[in-house]
C-alpha atoms as a PDB file:
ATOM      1  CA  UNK A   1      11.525  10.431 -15.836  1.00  0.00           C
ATOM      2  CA  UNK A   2       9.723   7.427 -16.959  1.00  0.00           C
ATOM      3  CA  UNK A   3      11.080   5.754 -20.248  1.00  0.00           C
ATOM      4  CA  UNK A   4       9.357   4.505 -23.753  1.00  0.00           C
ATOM      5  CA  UNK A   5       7.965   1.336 -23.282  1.00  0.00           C
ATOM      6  CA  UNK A   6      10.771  -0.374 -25.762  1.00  0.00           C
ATOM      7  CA  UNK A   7      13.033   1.318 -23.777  1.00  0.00           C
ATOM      8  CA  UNK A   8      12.113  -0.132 -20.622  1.00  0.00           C
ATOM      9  CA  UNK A   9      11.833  -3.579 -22.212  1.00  0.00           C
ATOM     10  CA  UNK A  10      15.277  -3.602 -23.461  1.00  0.00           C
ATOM     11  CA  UNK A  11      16.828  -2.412 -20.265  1.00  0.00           C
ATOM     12  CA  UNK A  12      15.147  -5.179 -18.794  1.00  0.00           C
ATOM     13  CA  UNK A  13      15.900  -7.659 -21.396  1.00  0.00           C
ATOM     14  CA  UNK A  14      19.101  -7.006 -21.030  1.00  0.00           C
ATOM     15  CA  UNK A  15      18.571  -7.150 -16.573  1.00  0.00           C
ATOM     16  CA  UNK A  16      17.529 -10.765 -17.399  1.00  0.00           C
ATOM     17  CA  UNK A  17      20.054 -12.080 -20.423  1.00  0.00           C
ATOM     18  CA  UNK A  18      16.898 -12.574 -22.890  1.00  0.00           C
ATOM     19  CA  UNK A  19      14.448 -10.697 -25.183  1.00  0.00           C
ATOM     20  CA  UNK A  20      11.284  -9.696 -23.480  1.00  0.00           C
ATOM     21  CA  UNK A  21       7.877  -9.374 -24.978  1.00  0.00           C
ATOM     22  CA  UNK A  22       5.388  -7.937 -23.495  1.00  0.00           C
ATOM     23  CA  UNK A  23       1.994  -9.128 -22.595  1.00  0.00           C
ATOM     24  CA  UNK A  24       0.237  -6.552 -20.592  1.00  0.00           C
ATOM     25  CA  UNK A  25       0.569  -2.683 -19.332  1.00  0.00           C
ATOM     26  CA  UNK A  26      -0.593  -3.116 -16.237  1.00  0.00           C
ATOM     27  CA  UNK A  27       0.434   1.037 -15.566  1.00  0.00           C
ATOM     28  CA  UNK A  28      -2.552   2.963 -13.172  1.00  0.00           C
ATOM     29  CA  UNK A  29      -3.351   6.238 -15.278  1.00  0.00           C
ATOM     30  CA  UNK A  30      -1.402   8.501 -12.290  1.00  0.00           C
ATOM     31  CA  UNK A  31       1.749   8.271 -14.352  1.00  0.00           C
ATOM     32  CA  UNK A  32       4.223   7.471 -11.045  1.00  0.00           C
ATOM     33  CA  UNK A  33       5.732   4.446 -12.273  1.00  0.00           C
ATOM     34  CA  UNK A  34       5.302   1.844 -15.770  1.00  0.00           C
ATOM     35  CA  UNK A  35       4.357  -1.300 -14.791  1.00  0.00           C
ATOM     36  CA  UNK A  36       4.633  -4.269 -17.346  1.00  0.00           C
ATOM     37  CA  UNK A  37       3.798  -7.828 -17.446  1.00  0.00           C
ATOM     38  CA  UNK A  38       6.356  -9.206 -19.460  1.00  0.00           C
ATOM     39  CA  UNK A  39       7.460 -13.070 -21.143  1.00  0.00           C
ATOM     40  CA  UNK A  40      11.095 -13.652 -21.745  1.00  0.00           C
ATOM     41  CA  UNK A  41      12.381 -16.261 -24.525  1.00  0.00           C
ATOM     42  CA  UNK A  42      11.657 -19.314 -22.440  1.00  0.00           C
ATOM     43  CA  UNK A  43       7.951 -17.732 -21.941  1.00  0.00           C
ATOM     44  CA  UNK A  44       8.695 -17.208 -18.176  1.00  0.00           C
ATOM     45  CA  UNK A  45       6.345 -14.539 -17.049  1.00  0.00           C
ATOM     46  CA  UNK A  46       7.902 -11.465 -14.690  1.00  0.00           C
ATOM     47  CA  UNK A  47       6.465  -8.268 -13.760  1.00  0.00           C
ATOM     48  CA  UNK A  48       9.049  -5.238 -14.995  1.00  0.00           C
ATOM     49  CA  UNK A  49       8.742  -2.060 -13.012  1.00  0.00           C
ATOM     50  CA  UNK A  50      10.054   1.475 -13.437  1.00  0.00           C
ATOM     51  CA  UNK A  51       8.890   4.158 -10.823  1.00  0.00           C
ATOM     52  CA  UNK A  52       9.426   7.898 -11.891  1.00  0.00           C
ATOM     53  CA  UNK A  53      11.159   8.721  -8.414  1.00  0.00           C
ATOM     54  CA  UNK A  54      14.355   7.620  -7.753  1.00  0.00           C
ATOM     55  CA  UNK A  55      13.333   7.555  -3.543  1.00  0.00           C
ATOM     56  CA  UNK A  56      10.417   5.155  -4.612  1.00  0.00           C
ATOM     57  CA  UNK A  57      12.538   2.576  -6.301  1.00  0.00           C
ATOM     58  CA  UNK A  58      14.961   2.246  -3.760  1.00  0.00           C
ATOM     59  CA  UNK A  59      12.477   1.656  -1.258  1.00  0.00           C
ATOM     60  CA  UNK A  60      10.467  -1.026  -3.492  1.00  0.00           C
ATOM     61  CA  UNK A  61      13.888  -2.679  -4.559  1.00  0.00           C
ATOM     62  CA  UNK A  62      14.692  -2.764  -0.632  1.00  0.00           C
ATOM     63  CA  UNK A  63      11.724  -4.383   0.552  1.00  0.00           C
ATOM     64  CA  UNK A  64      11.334  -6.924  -2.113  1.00  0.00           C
ATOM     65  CA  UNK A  65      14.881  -8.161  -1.868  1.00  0.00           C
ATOM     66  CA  UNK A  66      15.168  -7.525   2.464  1.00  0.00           C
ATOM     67  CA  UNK A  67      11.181  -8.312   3.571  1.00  0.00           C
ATOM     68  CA  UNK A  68       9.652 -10.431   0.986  1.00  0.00           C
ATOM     69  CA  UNK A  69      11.619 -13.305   1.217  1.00  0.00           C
ATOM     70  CA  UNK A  70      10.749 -13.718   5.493  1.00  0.00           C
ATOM     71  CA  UNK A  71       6.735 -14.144   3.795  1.00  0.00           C
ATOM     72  CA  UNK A  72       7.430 -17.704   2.865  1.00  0.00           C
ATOM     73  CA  UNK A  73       8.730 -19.274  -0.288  1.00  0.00           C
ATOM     74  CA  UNK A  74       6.116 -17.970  -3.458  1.00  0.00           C
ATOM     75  CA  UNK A  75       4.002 -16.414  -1.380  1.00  0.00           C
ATOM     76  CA  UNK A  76       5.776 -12.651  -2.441  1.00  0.00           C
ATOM     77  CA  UNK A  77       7.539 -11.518  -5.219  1.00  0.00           C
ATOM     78  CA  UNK A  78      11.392 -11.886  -5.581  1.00  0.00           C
ATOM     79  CA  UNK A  79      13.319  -9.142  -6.771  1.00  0.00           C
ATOM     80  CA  UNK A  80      15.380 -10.665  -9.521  1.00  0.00           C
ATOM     81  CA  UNK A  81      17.450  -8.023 -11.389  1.00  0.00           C
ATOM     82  CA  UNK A  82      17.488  -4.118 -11.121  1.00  0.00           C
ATOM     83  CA  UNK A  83      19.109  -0.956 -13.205  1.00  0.00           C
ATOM     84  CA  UNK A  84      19.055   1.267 -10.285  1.00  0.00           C
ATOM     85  CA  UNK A  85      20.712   4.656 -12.674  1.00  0.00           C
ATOM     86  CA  UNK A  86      17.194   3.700 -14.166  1.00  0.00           C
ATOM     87  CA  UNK A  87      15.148   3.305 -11.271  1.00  0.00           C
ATOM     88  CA  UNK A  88      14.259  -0.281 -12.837  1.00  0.00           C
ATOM     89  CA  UNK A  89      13.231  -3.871 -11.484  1.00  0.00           C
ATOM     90  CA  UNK A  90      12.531  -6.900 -12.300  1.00  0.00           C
ATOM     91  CA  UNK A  91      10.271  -9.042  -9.967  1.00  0.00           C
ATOM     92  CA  UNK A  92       8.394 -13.033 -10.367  1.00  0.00           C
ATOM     93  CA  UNK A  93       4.873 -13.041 -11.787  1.00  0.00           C
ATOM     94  CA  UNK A  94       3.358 -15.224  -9.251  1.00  0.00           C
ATOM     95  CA  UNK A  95       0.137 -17.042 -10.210  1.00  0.00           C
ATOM     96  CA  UNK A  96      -3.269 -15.836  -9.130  1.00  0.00           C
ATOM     97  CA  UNK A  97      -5.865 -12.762  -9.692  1.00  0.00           C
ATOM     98  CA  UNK A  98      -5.799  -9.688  -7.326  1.00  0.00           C
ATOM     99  CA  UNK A  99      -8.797  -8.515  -5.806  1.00  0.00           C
ATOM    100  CA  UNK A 100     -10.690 -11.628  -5.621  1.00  0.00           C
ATOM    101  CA  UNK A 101     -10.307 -12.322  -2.126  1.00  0.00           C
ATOM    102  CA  UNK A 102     -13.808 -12.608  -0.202  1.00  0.00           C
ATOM    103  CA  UNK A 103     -13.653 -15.415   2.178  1.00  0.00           C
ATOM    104  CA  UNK A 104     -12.477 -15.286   5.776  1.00  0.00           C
ATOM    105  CA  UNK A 105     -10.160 -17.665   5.042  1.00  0.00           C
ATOM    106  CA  UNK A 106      -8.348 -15.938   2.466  1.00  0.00           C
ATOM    107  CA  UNK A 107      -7.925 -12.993   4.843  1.00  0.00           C
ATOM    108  CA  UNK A 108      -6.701 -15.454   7.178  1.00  0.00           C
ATOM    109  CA  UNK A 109      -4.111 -15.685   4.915  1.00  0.00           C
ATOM    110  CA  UNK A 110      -3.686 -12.504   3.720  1.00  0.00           C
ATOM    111  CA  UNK A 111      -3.160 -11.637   8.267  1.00  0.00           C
ATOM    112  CA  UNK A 112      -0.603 -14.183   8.305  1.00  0.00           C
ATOM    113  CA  UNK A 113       1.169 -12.656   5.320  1.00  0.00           C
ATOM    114  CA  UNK A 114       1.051  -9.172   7.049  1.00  0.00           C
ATOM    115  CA  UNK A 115       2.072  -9.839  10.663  1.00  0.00           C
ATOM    116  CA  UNK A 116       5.311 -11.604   8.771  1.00  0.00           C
ATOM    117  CA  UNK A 117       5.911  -8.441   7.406  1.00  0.00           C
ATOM    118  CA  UNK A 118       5.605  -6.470  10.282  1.00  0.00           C
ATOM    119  CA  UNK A 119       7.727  -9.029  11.993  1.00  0.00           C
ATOM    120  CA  UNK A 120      10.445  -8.415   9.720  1.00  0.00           C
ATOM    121  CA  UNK A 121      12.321  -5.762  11.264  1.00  0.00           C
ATOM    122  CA  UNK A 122      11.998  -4.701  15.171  1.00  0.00           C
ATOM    123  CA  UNK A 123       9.374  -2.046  15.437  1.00  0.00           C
ATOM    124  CA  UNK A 124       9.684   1.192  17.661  1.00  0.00           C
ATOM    125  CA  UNK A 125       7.765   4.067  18.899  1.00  0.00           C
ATOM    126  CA  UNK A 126       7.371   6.665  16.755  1.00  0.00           C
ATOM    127  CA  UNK A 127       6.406   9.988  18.584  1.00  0.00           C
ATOM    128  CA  UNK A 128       7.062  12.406  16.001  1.00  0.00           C
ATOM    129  CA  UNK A 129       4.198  10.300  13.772  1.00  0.00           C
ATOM    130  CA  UNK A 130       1.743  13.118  14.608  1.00  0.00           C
ATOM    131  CA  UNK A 131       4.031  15.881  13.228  1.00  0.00           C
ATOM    132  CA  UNK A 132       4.937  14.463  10.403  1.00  0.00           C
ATOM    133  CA  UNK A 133       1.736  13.898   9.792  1.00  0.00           C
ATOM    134  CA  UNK A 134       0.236  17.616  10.363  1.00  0.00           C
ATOM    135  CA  UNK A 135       3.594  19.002   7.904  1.00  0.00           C
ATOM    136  CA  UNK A 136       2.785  16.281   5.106  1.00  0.00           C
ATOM    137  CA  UNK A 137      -0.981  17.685   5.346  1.00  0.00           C
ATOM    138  CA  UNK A 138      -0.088  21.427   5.492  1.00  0.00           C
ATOM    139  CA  UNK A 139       2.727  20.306   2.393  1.00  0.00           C
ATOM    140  CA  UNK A 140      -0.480  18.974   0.146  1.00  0.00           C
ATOM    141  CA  UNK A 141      -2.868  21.714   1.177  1.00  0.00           C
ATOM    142  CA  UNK A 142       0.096  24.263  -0.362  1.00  0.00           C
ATOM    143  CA  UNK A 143       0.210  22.198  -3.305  1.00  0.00           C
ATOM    144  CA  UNK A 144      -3.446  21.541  -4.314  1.00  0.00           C
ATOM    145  CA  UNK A 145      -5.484  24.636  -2.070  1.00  0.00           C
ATOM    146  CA  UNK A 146      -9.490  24.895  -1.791  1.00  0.00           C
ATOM    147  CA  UNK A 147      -9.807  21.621  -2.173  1.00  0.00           C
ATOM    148  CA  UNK A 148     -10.949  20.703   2.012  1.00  0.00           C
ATOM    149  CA  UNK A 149     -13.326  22.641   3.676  1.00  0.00           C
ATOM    150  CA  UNK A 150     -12.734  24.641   6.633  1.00  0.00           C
ATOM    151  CA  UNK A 151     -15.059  21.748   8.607  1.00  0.00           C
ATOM    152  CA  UNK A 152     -13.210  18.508   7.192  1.00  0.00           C
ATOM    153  CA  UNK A 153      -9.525  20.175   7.945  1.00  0.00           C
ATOM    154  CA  UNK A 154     -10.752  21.391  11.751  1.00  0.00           C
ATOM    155  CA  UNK A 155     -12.191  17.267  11.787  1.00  0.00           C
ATOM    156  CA  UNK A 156      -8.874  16.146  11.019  1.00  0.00           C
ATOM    157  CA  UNK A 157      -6.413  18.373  12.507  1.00  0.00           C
ATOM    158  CA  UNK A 158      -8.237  17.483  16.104  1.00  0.00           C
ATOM    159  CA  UNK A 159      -7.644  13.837  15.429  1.00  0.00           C
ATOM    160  CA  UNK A 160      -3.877  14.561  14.576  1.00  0.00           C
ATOM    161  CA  UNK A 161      -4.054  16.204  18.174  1.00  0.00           C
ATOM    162  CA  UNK A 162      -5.429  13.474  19.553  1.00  0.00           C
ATOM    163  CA  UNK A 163      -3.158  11.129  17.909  1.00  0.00           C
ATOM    164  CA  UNK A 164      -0.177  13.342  19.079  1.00  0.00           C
ATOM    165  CA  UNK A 165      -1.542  13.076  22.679  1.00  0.00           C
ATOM    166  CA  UNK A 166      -1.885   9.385  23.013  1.00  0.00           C
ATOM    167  CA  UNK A 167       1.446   6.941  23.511  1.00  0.00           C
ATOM    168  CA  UNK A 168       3.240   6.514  20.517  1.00  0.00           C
ATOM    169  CA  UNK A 169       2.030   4.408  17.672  1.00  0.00           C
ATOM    170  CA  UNK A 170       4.957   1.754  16.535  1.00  0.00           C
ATOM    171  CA  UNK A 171       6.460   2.110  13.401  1.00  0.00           C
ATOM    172  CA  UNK A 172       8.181  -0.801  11.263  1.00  0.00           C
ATOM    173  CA  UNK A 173       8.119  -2.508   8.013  1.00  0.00           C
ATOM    174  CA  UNK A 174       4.866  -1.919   6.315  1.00  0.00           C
ATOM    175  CA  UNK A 175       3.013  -2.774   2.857  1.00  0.00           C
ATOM    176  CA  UNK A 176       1.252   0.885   3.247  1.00  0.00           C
ATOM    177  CA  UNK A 177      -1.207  -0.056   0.469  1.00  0.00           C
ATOM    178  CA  UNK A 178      -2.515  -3.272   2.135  1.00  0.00           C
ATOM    179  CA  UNK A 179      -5.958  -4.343   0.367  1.00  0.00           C
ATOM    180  CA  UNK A 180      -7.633  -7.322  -1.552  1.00  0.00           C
ATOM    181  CA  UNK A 181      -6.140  -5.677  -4.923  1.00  0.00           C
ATOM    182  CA  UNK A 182      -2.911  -6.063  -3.904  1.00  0.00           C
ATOM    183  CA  UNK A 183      -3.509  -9.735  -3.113  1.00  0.00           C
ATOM    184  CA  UNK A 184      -3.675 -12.194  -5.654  1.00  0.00           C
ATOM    185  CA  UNK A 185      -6.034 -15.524  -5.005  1.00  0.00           C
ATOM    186  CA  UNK A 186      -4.911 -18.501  -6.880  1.00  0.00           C
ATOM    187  CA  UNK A 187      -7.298 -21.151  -8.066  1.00  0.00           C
ATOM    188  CA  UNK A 188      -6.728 -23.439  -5.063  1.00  0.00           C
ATOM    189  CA  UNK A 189      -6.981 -20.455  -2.895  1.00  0.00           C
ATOM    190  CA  UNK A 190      -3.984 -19.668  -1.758  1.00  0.00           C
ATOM    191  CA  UNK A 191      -3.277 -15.815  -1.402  1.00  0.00           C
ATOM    192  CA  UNK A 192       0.104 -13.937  -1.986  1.00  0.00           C
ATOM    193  CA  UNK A 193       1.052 -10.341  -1.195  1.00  0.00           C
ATOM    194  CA  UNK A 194       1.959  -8.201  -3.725  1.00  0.00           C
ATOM    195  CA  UNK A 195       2.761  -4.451  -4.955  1.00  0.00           C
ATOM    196  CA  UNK A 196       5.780  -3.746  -2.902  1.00  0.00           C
ATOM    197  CA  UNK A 197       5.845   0.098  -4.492  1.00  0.00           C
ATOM    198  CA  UNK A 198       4.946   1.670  -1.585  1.00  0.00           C
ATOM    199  CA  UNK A 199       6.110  -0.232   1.263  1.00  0.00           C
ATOM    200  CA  UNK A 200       8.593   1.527   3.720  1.00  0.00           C
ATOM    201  CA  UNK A 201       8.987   1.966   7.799  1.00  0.00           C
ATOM    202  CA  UNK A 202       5.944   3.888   9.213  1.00  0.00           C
ATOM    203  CA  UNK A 203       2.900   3.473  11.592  1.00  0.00           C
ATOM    204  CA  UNK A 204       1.852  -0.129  10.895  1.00  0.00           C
ATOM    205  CA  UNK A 205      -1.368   0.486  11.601  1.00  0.00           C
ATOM    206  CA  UNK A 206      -2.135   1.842   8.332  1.00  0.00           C
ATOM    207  CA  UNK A 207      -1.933  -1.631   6.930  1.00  0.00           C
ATOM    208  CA  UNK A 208      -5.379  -1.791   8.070  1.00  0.00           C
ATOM    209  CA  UNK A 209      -6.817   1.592   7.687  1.00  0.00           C
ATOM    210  CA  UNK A 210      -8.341   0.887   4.019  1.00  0.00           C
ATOM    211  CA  UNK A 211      -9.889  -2.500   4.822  1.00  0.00           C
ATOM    212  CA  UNK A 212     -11.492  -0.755   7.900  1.00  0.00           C
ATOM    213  CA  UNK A 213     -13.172   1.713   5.377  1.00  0.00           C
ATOM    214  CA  UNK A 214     -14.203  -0.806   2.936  1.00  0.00           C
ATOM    215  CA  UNK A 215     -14.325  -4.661   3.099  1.00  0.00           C
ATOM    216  CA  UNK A 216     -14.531  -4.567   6.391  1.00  0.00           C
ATOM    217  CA  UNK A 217     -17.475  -2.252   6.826  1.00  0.00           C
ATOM    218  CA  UNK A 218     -20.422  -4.874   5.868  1.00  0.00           C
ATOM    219  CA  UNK A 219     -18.180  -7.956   6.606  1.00  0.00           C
ATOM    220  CA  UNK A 220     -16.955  -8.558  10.293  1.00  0.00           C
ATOM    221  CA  UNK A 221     -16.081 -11.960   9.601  1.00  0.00           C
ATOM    222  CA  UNK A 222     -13.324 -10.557   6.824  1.00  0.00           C
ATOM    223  CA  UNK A 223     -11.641  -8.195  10.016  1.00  0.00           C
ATOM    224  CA  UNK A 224     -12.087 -11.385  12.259  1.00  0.00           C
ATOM    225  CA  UNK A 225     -10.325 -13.975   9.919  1.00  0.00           C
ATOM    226  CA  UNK A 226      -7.545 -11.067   9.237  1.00  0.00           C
ATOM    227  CA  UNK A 227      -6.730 -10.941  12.958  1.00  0.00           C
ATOM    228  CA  UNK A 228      -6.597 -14.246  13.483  1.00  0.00           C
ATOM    229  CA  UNK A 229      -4.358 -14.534  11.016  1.00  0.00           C
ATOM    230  CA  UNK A 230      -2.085 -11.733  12.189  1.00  0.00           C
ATOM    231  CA  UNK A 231      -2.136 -13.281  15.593  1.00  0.00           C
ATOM    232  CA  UNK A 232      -3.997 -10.528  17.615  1.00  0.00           C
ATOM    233  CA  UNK A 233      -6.725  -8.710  17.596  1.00  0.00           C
ATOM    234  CA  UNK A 234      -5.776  -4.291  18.215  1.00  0.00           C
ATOM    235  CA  UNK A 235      -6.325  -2.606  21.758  1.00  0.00           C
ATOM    236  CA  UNK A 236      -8.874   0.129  22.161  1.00  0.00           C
ATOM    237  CA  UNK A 237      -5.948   2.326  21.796  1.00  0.00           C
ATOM    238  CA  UNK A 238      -5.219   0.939  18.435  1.00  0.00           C
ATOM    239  CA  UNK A 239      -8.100   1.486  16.938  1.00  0.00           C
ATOM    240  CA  UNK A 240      -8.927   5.251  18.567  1.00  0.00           C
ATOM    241  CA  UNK A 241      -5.741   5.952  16.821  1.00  0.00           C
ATOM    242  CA  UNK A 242      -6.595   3.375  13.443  1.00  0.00           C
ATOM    243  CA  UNK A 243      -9.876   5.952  13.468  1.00  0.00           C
ATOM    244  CA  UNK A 244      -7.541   9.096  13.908  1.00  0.00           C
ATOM    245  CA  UNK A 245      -4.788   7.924  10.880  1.00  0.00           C
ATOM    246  CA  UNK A 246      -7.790   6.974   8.780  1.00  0.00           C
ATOM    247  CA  UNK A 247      -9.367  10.275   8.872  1.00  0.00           C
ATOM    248  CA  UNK A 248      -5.944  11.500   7.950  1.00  0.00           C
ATOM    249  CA  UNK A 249      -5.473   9.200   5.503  1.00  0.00           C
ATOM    250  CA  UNK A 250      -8.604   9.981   3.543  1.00  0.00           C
ATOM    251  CA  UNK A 251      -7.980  14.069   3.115  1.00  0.00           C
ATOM    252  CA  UNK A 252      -4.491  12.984   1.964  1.00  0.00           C
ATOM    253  CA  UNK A 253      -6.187  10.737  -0.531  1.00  0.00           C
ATOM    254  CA  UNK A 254      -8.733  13.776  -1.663  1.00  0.00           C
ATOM    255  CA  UNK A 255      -5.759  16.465  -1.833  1.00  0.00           C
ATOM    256  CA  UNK A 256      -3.201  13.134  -3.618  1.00  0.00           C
ATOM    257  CA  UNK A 257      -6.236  12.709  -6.323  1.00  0.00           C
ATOM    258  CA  UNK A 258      -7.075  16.082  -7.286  1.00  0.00           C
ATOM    259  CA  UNK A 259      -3.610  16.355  -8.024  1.00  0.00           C
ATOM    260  CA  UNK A 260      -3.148  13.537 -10.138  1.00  0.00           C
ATOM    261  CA  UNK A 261      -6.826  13.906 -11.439  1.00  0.00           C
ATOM    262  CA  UNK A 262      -8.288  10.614 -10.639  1.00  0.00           C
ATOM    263  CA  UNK A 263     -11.935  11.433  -9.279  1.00  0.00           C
ATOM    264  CA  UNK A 264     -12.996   7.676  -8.544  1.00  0.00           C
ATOM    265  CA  UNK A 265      -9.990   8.105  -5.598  1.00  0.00           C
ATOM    266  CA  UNK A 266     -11.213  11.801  -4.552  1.00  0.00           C
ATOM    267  CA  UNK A 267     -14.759  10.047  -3.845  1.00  0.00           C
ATOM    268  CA  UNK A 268     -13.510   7.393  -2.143  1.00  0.00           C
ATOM    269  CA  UNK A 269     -11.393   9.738  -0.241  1.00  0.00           C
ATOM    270  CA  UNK A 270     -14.573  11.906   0.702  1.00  0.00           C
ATOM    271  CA  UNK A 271     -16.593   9.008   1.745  1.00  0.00           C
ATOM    272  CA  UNK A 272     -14.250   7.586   3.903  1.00  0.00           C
ATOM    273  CA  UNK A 273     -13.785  10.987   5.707  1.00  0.00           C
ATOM    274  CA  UNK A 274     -17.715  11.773   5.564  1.00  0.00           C
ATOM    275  CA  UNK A 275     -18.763   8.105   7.146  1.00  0.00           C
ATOM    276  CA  UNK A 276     -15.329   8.709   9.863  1.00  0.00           C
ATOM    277  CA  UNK A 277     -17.182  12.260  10.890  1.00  0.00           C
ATOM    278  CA  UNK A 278     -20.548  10.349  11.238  1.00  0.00           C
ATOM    279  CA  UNK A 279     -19.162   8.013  13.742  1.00  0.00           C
ATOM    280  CA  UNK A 280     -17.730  10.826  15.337  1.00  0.00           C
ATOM    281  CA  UNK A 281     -20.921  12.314  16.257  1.00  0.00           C
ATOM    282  CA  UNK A 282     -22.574   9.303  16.918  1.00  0.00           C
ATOM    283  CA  UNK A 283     -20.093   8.524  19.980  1.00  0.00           C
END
């Protein structure tokens, strides 16, 4: 249960020994979480977060205050106070505007930032990522039904097969919603990672699954300077199975949006899964 938005400033206020005002709701319309820019007494700006889940918090709280420090000093945000019987916390404001990123060299940066993260904890193979994947997918069909046709669901339940017959994908720390708006440029270009709410241990391939289906698409010298930022370019393997969890990936977005009734994400959802069965018959 989220709380009023005075609510959620005192409890932070009171996180950080000062009065808070705020300056901006910065909230998406799906309702999961209230997200505030905030100013305390000393006009110190800090972002103030409150997810609706109790699971999501504790994973956002753990990877800002375990995996955000190994990105380099202001180049994440530090967790700074929390009121976890709340699911509440309190992380910097770092400088910069997110979504501006268009040069190769900022997605240098942005590479470097990401294979850090990934470095943070040892990876492993995950060979149950296939079957977890084909019960979330049957879970969301149950809960939003009609929604995929009988085409689109046949599409993606052969690339979960596929997926579950190649060697297993490596799972480890991972931003999960990895994308220019969740990187903010500063005016002498320097980029930062941000949004730490859904970040957890799965596939880390998915870090690049929506860049692959967007920026990425028109601009090959965005994926270059990316990789050689991370370090590496992927295998052939990697991205047979990068085109197998996208295609996943995009009918949970569809089912996740018609739920939460945000069409511009259903669309993109659709595309993404339309233009992934067009290079599938192409090949």
């Amino acid at each position: 249960m989220l709380d009023p938005l005075e609510v959620v400033l005192d409890l932070a206020g009171r996180a950080l020994a000062s009065p808070l005002v705020l300056h901006r709701d910065r909230s998406w319309p799906h309702g999961e979480s209230t997200v505030l820019e905030v100013r305390d007494a000393a006009g110190t700006p800090w972002i103030v977060k409150q997810a609706r889940d109790p699971a999501a918090f504790a994973r956002e709280a753990r990877a800002l205050r375990d995996w955000a420090p190994l990105l380099g000093d202001g180049l994440a945000p530090r967790l700074r106070a929390t009121v976890a019987e709340r699911s509440l916390l309190v992380q910097d404001r770092l400088p910069g505007r997110a979504g501006t990123a268009a040069t190769a060299g900022e997605f240098r940066q942005a590479g470097r930032l990401v294979a850090r993260l990934h470095a943070a904890e040892p990876a492993v193979p995950d060979p149950d990522y296939a079957a977890r994947c084909s019960d979330n997918l049957d879970r969301w069909l149950h809960r939003v039904p009609g929604v995929i046709d009988a085409a689109d669901l046949g599409f993606v339940r052969a690339r979960l097969a596929l997926v579950g017959s190649m060697p297993a994908a490596v799972s480890g720390p991972m931003h999960n919603d990895n994308q220019p708006r969740n990187w903010l440029t500063d005016a002498a270009g320097t980029v930062r990672l941000i949004d730490f709410g859904k970040a957890k241990r799965d596939v880390q391939l998915r870090d690049f699954e929506r860049m692959r289906s967007a920026e990425w698409r028109e601009r090959p010298d965005l994926r270059d300077g990316f990789f050689d930022g991370y370090g590496r370019t992927l295998t052939d393997a990697e991205e047979q199975m990068l085109a197998c969890v996208g295609a996943y990936a995009a009918t949970t977005t569809i089912l996740w949006a018609r739920a939460h009734g945000d069409e511009g994400f259903e669309e993109h959802g659709r595309r993404t899964l339309a233009d992934l069965r067009a290079l599938d018959t192409a090949t």
